[in-house]
Structure formats: C-alpha cells, structure tokens
C-alpha atoms as a PDB file:
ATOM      1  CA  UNK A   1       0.000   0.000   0.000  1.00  0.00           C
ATOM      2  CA  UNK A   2       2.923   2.248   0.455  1.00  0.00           C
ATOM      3  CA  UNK A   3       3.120   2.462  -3.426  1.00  0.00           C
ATOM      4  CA  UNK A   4       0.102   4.676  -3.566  1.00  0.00           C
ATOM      5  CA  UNK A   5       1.724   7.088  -1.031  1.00  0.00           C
ATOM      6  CA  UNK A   6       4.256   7.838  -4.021  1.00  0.00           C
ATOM      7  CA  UNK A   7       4.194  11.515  -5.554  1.00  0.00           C
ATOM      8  CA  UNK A   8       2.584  10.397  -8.587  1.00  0.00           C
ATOM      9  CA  UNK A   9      -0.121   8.200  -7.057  1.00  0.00           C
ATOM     10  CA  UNK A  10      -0.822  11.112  -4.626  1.00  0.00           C
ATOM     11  CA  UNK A  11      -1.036  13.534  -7.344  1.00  0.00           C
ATOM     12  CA  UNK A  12      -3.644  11.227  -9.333  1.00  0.00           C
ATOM     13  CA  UNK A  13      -5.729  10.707  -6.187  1.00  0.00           C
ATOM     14  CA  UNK A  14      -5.782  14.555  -5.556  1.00  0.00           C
ATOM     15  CA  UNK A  15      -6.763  15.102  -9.097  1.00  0.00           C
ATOM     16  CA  UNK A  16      -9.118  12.790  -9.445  1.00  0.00           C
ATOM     17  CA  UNK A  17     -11.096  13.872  -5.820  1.00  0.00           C
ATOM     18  CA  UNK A  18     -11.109  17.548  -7.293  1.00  0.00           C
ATOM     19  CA  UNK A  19     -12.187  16.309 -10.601  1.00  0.00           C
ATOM     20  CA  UNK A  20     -15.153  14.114  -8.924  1.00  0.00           C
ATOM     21  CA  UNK A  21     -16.021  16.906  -6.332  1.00  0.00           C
ATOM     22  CA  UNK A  22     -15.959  20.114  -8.873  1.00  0.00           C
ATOM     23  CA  UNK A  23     -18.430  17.472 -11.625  1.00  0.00           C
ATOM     24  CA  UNK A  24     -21.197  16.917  -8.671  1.00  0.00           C
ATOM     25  CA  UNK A  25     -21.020  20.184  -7.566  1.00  0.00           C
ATOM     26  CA  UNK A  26     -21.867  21.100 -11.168  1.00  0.00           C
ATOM     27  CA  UNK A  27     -24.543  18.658 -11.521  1.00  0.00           C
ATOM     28  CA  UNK A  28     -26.536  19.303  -7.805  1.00  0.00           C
ATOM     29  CA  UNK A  29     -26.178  22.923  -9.390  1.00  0.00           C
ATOM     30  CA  UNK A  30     -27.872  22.190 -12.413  1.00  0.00           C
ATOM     31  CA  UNK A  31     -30.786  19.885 -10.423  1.00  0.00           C
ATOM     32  CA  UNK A  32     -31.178  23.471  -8.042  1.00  0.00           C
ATOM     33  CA  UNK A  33     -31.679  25.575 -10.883  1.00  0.00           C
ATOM     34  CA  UNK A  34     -34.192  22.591 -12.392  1.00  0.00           C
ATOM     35  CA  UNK A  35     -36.058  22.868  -9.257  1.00  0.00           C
ATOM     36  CA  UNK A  36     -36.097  26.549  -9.451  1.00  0.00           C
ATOM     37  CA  UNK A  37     -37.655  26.602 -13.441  1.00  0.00           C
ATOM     38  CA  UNK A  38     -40.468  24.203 -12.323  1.00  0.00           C
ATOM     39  CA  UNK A  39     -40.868  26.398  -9.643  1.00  0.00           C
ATOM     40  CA  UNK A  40     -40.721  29.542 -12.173  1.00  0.00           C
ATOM     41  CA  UNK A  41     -42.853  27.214 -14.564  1.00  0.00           C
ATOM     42  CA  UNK A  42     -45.828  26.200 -11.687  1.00  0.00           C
ATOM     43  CA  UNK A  43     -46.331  29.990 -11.108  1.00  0.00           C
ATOM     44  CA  UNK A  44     -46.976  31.049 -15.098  1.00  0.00           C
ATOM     45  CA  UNK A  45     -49.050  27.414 -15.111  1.00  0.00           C
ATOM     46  CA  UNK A  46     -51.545  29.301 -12.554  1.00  0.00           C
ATOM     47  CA  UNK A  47     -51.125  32.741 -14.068  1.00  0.00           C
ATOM     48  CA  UNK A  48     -52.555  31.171 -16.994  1.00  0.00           C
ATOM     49  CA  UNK A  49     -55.649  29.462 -15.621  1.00  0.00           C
ATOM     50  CA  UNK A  50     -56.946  33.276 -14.386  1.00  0.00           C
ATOM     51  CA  UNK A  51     -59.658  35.131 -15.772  1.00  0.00           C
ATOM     52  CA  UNK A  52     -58.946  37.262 -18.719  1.00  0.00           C
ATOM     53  CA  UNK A  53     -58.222  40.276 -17.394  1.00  0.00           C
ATOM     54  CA  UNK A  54     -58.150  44.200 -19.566  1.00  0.00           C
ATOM     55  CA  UNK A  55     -54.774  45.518 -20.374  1.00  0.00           C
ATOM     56  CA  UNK A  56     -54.916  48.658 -18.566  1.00  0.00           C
ATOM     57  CA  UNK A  57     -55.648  46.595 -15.659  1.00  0.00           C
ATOM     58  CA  UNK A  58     -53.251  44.355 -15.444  1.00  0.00           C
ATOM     59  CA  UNK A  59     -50.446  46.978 -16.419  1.00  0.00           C
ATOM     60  CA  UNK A  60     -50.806  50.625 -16.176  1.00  0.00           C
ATOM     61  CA  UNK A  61     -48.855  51.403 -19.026  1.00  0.00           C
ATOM     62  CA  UNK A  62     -45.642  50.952 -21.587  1.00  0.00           C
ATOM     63  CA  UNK A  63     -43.285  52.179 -18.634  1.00  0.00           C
ATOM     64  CA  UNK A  64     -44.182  49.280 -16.318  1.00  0.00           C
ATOM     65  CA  UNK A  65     -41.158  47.451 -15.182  1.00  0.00           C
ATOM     66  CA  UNK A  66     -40.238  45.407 -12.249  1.00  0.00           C
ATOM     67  CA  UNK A  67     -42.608  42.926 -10.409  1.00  0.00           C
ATOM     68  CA  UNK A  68     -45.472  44.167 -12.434  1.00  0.00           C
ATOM     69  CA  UNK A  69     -44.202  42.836 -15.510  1.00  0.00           C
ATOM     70  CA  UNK A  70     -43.262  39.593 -14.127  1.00  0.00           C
ATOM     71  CA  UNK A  71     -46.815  39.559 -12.409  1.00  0.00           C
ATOM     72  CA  UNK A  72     -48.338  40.136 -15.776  1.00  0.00           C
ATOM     73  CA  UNK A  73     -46.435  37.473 -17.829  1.00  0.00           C
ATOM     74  CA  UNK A  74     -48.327  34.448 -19.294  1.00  0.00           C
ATOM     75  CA  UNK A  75     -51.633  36.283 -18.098  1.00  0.00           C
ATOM     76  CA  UNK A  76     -54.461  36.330 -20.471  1.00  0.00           C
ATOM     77  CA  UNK A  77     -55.866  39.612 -21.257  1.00  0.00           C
ATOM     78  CA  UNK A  78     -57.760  41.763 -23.978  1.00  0.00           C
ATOM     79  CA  UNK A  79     -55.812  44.754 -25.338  1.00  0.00           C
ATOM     80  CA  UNK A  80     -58.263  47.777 -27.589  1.00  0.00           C
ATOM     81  CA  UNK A  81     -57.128  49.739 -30.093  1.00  0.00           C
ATOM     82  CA  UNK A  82     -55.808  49.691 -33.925  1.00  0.00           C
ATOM     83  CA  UNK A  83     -53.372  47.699 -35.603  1.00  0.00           C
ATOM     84  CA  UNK A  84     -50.576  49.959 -37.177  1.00  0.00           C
ATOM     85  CA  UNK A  85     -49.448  47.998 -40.532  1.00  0.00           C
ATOM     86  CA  UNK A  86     -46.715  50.200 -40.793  1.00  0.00           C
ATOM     87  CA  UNK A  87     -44.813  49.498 -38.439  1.00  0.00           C
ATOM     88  CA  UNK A  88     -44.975  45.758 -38.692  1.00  0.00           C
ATOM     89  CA  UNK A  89     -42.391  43.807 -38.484  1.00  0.00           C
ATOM     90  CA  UNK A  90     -41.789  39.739 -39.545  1.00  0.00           C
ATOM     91  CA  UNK A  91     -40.954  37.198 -36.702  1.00  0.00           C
ATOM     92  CA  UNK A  92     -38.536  34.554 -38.588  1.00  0.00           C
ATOM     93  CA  UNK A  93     -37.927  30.870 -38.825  1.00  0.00           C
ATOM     94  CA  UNK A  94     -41.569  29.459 -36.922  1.00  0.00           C
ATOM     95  CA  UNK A  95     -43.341  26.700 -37.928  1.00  0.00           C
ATOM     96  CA  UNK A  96     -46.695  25.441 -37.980  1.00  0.00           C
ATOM     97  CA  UNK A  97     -48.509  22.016 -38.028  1.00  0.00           C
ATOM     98  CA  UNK A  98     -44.578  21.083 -39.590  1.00  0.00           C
ATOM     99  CA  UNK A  99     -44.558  23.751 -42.096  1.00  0.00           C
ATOM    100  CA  UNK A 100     -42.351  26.101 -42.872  1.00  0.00           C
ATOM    101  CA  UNK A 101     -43.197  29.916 -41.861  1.00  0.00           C
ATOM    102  CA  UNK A 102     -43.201  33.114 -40.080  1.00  0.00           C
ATOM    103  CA  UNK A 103     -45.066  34.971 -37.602  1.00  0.00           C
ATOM    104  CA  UNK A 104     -46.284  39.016 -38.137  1.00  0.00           C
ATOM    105  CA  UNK A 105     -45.411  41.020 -35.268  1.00  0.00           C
ATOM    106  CA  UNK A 106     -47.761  43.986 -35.732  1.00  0.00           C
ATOM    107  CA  UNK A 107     -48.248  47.015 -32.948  1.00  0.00           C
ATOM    108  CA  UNK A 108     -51.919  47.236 -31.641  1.00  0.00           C
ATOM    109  CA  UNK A 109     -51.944  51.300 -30.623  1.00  0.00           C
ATOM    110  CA  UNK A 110     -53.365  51.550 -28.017  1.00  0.00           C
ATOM    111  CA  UNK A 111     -56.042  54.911 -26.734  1.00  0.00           C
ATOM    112  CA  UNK A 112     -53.538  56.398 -24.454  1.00  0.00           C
ATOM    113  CA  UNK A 113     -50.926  56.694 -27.790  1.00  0.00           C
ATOM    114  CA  UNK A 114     -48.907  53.806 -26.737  1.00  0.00           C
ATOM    115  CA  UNK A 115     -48.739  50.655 -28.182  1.00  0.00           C
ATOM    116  CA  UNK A 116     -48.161  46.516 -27.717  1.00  0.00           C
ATOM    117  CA  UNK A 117     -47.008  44.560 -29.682  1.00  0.00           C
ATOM    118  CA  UNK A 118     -49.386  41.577 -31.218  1.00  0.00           C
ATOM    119  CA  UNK A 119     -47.872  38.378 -32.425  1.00  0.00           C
ATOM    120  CA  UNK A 120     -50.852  38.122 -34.532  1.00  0.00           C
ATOM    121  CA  UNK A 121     -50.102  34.381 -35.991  1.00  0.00           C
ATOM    122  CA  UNK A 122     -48.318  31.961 -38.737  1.00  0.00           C
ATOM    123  CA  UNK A 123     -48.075  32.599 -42.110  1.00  0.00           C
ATOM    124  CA  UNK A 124     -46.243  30.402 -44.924  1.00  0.00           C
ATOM    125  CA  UNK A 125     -43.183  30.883 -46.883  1.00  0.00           C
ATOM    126  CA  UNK A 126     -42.240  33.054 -49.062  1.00  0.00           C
ATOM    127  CA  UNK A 127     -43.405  35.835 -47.144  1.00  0.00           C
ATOM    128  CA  UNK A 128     -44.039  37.629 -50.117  1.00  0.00           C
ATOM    129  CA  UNK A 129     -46.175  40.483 -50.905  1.00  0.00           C
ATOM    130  CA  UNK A 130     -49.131  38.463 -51.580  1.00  0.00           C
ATOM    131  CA  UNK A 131     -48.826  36.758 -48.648  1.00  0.00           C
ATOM    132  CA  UNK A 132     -48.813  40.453 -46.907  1.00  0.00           C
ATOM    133  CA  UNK A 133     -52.237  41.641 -48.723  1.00  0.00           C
ATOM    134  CA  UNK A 134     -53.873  38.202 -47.494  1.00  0.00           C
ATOM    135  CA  UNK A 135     -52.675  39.140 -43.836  1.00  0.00           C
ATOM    136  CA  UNK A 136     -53.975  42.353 -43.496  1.00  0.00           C
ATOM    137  CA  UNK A 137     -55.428  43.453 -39.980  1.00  0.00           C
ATOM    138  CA  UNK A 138     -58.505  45.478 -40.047  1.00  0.00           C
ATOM    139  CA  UNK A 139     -58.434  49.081 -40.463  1.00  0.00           C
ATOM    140  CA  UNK A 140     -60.453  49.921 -37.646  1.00  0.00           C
ATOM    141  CA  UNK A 141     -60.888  49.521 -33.678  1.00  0.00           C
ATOM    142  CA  UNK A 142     -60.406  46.006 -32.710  1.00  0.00           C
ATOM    143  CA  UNK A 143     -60.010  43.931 -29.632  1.00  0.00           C
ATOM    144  CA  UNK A 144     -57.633  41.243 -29.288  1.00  0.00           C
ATOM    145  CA  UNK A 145     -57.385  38.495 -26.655  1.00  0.00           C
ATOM    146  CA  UNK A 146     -54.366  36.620 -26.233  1.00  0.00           C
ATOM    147  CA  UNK A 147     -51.869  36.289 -23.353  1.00  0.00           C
ATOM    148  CA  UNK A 148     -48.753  38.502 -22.759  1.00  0.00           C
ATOM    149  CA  UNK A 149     -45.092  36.863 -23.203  1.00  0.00           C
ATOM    150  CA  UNK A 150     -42.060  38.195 -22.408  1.00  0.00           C
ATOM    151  CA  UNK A 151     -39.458  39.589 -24.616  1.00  0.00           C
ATOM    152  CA  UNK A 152     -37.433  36.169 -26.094  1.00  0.00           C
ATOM    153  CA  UNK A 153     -33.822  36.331 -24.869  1.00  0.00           C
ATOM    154  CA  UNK A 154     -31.113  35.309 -26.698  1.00  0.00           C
ATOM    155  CA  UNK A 155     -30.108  31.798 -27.002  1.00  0.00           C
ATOM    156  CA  UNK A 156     -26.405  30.696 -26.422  1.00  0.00           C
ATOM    157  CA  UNK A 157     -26.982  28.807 -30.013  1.00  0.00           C
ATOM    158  CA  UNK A 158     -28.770  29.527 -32.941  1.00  0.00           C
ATOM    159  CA  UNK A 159     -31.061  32.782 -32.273  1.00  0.00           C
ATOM    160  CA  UNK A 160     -28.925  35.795 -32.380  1.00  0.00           C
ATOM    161  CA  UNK A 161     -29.525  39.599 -32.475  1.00  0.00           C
ATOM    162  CA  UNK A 162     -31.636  41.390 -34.783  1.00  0.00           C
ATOM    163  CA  UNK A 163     -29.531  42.780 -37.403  1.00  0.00           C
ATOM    164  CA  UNK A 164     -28.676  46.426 -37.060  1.00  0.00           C
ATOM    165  CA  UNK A 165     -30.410  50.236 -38.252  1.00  0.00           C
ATOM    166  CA  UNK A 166     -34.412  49.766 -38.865  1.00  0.00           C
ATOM    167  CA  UNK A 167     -35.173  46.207 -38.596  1.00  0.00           C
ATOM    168  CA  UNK A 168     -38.154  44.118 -40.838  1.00  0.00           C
ATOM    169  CA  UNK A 169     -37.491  41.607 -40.104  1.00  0.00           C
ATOM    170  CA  UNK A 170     -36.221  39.524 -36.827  1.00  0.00           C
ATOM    171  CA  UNK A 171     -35.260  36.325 -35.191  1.00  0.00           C
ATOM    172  CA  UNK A 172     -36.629  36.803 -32.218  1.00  0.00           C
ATOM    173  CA  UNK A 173     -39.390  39.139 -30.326  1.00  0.00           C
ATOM    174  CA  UNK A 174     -37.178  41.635 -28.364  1.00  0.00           C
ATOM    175  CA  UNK A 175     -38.902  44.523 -27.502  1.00  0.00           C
ATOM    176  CA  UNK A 176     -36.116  46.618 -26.450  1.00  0.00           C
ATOM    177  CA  UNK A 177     -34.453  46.382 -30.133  1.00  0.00           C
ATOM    178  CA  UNK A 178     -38.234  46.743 -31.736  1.00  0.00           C
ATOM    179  CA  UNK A 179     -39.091  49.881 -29.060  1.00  0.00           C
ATOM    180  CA  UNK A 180     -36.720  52.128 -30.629  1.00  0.00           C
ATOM    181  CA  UNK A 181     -37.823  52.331 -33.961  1.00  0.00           C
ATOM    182  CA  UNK A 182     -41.743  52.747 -33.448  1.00  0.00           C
ATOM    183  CA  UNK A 183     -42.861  56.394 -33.048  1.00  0.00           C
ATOM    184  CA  UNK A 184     -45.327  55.421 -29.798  1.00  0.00           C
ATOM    185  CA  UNK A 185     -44.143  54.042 -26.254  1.00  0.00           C
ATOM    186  CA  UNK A 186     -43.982  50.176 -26.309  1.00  0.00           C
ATOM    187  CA  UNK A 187     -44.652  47.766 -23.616  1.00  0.00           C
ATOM    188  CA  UNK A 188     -42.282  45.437 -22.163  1.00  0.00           C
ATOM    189  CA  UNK A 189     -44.164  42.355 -22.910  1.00  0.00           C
ATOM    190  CA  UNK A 190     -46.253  41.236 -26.268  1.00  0.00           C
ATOM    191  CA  UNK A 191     -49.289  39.636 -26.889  1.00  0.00           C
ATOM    192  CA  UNK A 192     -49.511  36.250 -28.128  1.00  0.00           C
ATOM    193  CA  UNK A 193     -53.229  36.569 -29.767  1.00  0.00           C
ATOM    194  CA  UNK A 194     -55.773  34.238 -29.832  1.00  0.00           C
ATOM    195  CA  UNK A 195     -58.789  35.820 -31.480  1.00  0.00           C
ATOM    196  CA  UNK A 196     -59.861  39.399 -32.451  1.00  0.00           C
ATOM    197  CA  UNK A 197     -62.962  41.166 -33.141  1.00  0.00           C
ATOM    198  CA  UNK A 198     -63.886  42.169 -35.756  1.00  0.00           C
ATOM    199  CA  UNK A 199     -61.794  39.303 -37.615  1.00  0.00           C
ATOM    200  CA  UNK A 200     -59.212  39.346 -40.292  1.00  0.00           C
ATOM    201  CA  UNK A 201     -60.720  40.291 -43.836  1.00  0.00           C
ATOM    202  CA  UNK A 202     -58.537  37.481 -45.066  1.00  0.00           C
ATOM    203  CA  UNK A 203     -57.170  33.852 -43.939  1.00  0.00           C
ATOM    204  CA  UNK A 204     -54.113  34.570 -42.744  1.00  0.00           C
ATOM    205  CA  UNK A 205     -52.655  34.884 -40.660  1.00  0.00           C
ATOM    206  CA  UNK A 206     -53.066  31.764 -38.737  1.00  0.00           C
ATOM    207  CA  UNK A 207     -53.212  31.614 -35.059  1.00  0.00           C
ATOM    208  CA  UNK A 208     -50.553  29.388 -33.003  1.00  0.00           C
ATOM    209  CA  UNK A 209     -51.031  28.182 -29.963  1.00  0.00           C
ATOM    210  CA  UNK A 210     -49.424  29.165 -26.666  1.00  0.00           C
ATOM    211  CA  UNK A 211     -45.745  28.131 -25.319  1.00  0.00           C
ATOM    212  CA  UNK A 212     -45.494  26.333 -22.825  1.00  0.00           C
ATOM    213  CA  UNK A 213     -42.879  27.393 -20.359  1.00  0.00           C
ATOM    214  CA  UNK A 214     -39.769  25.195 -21.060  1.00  0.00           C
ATOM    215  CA  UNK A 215     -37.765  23.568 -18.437  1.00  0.00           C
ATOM    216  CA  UNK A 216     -34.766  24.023 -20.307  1.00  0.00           C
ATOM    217  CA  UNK A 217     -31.659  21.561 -20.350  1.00  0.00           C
ATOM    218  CA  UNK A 218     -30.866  21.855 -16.782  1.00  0.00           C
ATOM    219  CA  UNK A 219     -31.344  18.052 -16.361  1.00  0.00           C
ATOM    220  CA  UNK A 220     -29.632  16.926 -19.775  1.00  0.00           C
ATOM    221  CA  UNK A 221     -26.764  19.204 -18.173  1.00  0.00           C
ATOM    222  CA  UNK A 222     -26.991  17.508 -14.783  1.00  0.00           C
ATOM    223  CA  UNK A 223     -26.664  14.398 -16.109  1.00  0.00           C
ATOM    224  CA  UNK A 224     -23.454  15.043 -17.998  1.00  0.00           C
ATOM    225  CA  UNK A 225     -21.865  16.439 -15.271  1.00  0.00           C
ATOM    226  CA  UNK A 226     -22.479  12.834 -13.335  1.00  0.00           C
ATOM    227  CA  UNK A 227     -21.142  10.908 -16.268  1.00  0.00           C
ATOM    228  CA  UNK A 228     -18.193  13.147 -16.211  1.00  0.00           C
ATOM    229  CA  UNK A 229     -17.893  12.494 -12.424  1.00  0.00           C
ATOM    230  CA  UNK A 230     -18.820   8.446 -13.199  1.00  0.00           C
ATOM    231  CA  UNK A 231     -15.843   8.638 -16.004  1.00  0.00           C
ATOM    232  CA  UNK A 232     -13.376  10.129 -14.008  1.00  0.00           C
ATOM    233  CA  UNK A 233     -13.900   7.401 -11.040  1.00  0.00           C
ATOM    234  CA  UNK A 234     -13.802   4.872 -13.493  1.00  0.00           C
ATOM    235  CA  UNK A 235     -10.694   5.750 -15.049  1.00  0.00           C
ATOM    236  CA  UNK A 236      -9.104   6.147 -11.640  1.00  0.00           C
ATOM    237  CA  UNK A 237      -9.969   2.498 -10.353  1.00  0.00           C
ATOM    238  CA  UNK A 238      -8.696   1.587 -13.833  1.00  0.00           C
ATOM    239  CA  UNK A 239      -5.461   2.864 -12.841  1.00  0.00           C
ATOM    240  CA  UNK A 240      -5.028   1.230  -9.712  1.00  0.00           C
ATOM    241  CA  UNK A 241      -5.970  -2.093 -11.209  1.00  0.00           C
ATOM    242  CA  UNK A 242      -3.684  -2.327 -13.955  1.00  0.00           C
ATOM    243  CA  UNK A 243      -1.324  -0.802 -11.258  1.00  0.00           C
ATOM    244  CA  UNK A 244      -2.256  -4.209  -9.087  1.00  0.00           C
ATOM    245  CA  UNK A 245      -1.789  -5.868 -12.216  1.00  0.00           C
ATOM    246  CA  UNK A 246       1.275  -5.267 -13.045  1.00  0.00           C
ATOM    247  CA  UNK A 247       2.977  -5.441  -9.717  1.00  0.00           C
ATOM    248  CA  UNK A 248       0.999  -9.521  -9.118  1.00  0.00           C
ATOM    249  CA  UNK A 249       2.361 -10.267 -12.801  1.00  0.00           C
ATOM    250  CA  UNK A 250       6.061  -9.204 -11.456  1.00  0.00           C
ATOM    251  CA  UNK A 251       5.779 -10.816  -8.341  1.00  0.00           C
ATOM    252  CA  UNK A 252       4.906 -14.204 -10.127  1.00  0.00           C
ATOM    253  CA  UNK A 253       7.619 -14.378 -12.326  1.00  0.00           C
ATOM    254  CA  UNK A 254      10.234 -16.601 -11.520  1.00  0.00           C
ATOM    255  CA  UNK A 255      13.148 -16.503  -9.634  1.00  0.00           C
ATOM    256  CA  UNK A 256      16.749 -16.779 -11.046  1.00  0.00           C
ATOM    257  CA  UNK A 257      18.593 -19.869  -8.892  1.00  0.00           C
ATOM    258  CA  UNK A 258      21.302 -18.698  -6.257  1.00  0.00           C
ATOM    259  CA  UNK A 259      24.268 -19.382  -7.633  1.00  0.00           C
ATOM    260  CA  UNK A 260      26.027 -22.681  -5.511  1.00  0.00           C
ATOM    261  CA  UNK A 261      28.967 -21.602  -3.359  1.00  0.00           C
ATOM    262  CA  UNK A 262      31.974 -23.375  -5.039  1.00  0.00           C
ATOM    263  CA  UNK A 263      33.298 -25.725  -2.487  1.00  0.00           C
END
C-alpha cells in the first residue's frame, strides 16, 4: 500500500477527488436551478388558468417594469385599439402544423398613444407580398385576446440579435431592439393573440397556440456532469488495477537460482 503514497499516485488521487467533487457540484447545481424553473414554470401554469383580465388593468402602461411585468407574464388579457401595418415587423424561422413559416409582429396602438405589440399568428413561406395583402389586420378599432409573453432572450446557439439600423425583419421578439424604432411608447411584454374582433378580412394569418414554459436543459446538463464524475472514477480504479496488475504479474515471475557456493 505504500506504493500509492508515491508523488505520482498522490497527485492522481488529488486530481481525481477535485475532478469528482468540482463534476457533482456542477450537476446538484444544475438539479437546483431545475427545481427553481419548475418552480418559475408552476407559477406562469396558474397565471394562466386566471380570468382574462383588460390591459390597462393588469399593467398601467408601456413604462411598467419590475414585479409588475413579471406579475403580468403568461396572463391572459384583452388589449383595444388599432393595428398599425406600418410598423410591422416579420418574426422569422416558426413553424406550424410542420410547415415552414413566419409569424407578423404587428403594434396594436393603443387609446392612451402607446402601443403593444401583437404576435398576430403563422403565415407560410415566401413571405411575399401576396402573402402580406392576405394578412392584413382590419383598419379599424379592434379587440384582441391573447396572453402577454415576455421579450425572447437570446439563445447561447442559434437565435442571435436582430440585425442592425431599422429592422423588418427579426429572429426573435425583443422589444427593447423593436421599441426604438416605433414612433409610440412600447410595452415590455407582447401579446400572443388568440382571437380578435372584428376578424381578419382574409385567412391569414393563422393563429398558433401558446408556449409552454420550457424547463430548459438543466437536467440533460446535470446528467453530464455525473457521467463526467462516473468517467473520471472509473478511469481512476482503472489505474489502480492495472497498477495491481502489473505489480501480481512481477511478483509471479520466476526466480533466477542462487548461484552454488563453489566448495
């Protein structure tokens, strides 16, 4: 047993505890902030199941921040006003029933002269201008029911920034980015509509249904970090055994004869 008090087996036993230790701590990390998103994920579930609830009531305006915001998000509610065409701008890359699309992102102003934004539904590709005229809101005062999302935050792969100066299109909803180049105050969250009255005057777009809050990969990333812990442990007891190995296979060779003392 001495052997493993060497400088190199004490080395690889050090390493391999910090390895081990630094892996779990990693993946009991990732299982907290699991815990936390269900958490996060059980409080929009019930936000959800509320009444439907007026705009003004459940924010008091496009400078609402904080708390209220959060309070607001996945809440269903039923903003008035009129769509503004002109400012619209195309939500990239989302399908429907597995086809191919994008979404319309078009500002509902509002009576108080600031606006929301309306995720107003799916329409196919190309996005051309025909597609456009059949996706026309109405001209006039309409309500629209849907539930309010937050801005989408950037992923660490795939979704990146809109591009720069006055953006038409984007690949992702954030409101910051879209805020500053509408003429009107915009809220910090969107509405994901449902229905509208009076209706579209043509067939598109089509509505999609709601997200459901996403638990992210926190437990894919858990688990890695235990294999990585599991991998390093088994690598280490591989060590030691062909270490055993070795030293049995030397101690069973056989001994050279002592040489016979002349007489």
């Amino acid at each position: 047993m001495h052997h493993f008090l060497t400088r190199r087996w004490i080395t690889i036993h050090l390493m391999t505890l910090v390895i081990v230790a630094v892996c779990l701590s990693m993946a009991y990390w990732q299982l907290g902030r699991l815990q936390d998103r269900r958490a996060e994920n059980a409080r929009l579930a019930s936000q959800a199941e509320l009444q439907p609830a007026d705009l003004n009531a459940l924010l008091p305006g496009a400078q609402a921040s904080g708390s209220g915001v959060e309070e607001a998000e996945f809440r269903r509610t039923v903003a008035r006003g009129r769509f503004d065409p002109d400012e619209q701008v195309i939500l990239q890359s989302r399908s429907l029933d597995r086809r191919q699309g994008n979404h319309l992102l078009t500002p509902l102003v509002l009576e108080t002269g600031e606006a929301i934004l309306v995720d107003r539904g799916w329409v196919p590709l190309p996005t051309d201008d025909q597609v456009l005229e059949q996706s026309q809101p109405p001209s006039g005062p309409v309500s629209v029911s849907g539930v309010l999302l937050p801005s989408e935050k950037k992923g660490l792969l795939g979704v990146s920034d809109p591009p720069p100066g006055e953006v038409n299109a984007t690949p992702r909803v954030d409101l910051e980015r879209l805020g500053e180049q509408v003429p009107y105050p915009l809220y910090p969250v969107y509405v994901r509509m449902q229905s509208q009255e009076p209706p579209n005057p043509g067939d598109l777009p089509r509505p999609v249904p709601i997200p459901r809050p996403s638990e992210g990969p926190h437990r894919e990333y858990a688990v890695q970090w235990a294999l990585f812990a599991a991998t390093a442990l088994v690598i280490y007891l591989g060590l030691i055994r062909r270490d055993f190995s070795r030293r049995k296979a030397g101690d069973d060779e056989p001994q050279a004869p002592e040489p016979v003392a002349a007489r």
